[in-house]
C-alpha atoms as a PDB file:
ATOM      1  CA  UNK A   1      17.045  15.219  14.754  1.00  0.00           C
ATOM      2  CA  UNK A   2      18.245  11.858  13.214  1.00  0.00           C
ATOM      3  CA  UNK A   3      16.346  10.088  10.710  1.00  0.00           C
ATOM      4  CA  UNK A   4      14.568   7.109  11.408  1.00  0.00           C
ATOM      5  CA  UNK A   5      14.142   3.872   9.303  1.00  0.00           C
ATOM      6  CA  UNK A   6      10.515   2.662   8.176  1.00  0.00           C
ATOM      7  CA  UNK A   7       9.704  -0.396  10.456  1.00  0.00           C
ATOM      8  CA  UNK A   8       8.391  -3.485   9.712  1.00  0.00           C
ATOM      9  CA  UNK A   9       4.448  -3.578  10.080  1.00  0.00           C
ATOM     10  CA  UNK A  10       2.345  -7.012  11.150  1.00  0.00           C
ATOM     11  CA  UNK A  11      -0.696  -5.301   9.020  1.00  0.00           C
ATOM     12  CA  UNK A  12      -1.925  -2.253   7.101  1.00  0.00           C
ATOM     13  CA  UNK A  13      -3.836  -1.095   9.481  1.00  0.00           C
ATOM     14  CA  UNK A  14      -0.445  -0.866  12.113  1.00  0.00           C
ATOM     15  CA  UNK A  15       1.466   0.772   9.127  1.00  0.00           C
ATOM     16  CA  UNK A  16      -1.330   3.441   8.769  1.00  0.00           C
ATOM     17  CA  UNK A  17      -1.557   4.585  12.363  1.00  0.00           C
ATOM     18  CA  UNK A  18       2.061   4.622  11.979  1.00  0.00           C
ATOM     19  CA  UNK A  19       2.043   7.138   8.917  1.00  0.00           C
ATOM     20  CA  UNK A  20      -0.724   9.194  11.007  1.00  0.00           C
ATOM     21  CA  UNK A  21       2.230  10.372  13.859  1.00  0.00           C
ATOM     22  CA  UNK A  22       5.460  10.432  11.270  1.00  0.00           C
ATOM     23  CA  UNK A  23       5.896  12.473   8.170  1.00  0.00           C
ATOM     24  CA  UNK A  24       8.446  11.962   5.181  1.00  0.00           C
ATOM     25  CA  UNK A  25      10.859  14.568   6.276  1.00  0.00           C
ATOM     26  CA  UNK A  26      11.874  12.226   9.590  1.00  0.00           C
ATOM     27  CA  UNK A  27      12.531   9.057   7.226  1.00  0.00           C
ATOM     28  CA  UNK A  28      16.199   7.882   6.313  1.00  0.00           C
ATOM     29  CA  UNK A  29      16.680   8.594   2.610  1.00  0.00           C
ATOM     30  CA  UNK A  30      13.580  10.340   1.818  1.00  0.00           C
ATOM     31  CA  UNK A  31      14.015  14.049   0.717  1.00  0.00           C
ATOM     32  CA  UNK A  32      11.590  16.411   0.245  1.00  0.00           C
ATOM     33  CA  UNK A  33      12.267  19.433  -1.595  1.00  0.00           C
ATOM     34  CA  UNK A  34      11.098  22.758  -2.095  1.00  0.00           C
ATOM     35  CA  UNK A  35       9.954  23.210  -5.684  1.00  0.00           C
ATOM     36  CA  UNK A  36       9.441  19.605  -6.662  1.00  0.00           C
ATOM     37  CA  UNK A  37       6.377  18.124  -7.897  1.00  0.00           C
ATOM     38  CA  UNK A  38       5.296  14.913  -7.352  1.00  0.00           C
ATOM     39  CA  UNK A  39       3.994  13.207 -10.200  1.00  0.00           C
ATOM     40  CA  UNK A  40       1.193  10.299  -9.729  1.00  0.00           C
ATOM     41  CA  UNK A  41       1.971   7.580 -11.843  1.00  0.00           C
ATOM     42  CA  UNK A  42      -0.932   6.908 -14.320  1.00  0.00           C
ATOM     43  CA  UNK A  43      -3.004   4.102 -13.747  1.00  0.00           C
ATOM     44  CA  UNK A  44      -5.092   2.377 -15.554  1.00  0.00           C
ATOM     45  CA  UNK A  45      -8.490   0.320 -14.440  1.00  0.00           C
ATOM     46  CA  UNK A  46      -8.987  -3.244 -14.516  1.00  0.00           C
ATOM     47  CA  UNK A  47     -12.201  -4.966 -14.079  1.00  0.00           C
ATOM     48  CA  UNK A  48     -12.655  -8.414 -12.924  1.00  0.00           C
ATOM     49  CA  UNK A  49     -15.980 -10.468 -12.385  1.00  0.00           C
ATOM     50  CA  UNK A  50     -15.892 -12.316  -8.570  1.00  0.00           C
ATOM     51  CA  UNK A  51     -18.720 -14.652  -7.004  1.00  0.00           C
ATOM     52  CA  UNK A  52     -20.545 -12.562  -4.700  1.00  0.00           C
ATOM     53  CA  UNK A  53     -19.461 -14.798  -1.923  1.00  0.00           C
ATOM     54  CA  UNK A  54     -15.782 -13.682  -2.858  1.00  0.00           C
ATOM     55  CA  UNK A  55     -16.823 -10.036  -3.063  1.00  0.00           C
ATOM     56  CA  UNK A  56     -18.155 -10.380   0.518  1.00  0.00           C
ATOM     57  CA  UNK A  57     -15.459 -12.179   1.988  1.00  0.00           C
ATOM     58  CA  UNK A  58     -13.063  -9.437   0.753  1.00  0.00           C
ATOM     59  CA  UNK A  59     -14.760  -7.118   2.053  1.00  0.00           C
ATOM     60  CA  UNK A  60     -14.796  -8.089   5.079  1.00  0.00           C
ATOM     61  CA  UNK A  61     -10.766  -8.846   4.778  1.00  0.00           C
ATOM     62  CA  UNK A  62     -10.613  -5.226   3.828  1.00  0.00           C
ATOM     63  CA  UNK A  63     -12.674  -3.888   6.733  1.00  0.00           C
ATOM     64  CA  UNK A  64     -10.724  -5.392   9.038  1.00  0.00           C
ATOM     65  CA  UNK A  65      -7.282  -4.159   7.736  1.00  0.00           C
ATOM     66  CA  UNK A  66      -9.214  -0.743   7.344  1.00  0.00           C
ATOM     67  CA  UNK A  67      -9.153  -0.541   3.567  1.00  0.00           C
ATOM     68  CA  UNK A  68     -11.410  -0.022   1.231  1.00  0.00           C
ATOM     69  CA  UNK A  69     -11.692  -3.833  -0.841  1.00  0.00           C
ATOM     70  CA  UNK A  70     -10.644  -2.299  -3.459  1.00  0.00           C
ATOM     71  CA  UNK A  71      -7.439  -1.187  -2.009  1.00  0.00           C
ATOM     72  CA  UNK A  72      -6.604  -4.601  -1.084  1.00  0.00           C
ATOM     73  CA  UNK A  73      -7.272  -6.031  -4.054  1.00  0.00           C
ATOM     74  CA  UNK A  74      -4.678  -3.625  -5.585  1.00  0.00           C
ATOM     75  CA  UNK A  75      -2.463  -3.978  -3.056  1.00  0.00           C
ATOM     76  CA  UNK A  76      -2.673  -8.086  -3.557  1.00  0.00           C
ATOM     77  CA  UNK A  77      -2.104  -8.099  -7.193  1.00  0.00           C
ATOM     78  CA  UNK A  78       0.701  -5.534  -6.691  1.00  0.00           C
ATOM     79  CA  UNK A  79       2.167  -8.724  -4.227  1.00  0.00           C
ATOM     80  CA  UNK A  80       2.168 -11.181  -6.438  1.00  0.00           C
ATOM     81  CA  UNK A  81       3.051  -9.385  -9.653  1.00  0.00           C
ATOM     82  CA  UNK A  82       6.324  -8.680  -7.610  1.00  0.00           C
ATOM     83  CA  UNK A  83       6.800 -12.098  -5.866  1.00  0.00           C
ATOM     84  CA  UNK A  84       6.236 -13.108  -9.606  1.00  0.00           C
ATOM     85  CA  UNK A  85       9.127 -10.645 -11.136  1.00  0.00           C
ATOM     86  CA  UNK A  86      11.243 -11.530  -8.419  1.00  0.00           C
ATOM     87  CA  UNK A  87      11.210 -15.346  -8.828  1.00  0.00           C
ATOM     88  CA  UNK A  88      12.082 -15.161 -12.508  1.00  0.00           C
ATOM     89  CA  UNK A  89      15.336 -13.489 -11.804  1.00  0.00           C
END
């Protein structure tokens, strides 16, 4: 079977019913081998202090792209920490 390149997604939710019917093995330059362990990166937790007006709206953001908030707010600051590397290059 060829392999397949990841698409381009219009939203999170879109990418994740896409990940639901496809697995790693079909995807062009992914490997998975027998033996190998997969290693979670460590994270560490950062607390920040919103309006509760904020906290609502995101949820609601987040419900709709069907994450969790806090997902999204990871996924966010992962964004812009990389739009941020990127432009300083």
């Amino acid at each position: 079977m060829a392999k397949m390149k990841i698409p381009k997604f219009k939203s999170y939710k879109e990418e994740a019913a896409w990940w639901d019917t496809h697995d790693v093995t079909e995807i062009e330059g992914l490997e998975v081998t027998k033996g190998e362990t997969f290693i979670r990166p460590k994270k560490q937790i950062v607390s920040i202090r919103l309006e509760r007006q904020f906290v609502d709206l995101l949820k609601y953001i987040a419900q709709e792209k069907g994450l969790g908030h806090t997902t999204l707010v990871r996924l966010w600051v992962i964004e812009k920490l990389k739009e941020h590397s990127q432009a300083d290059r």
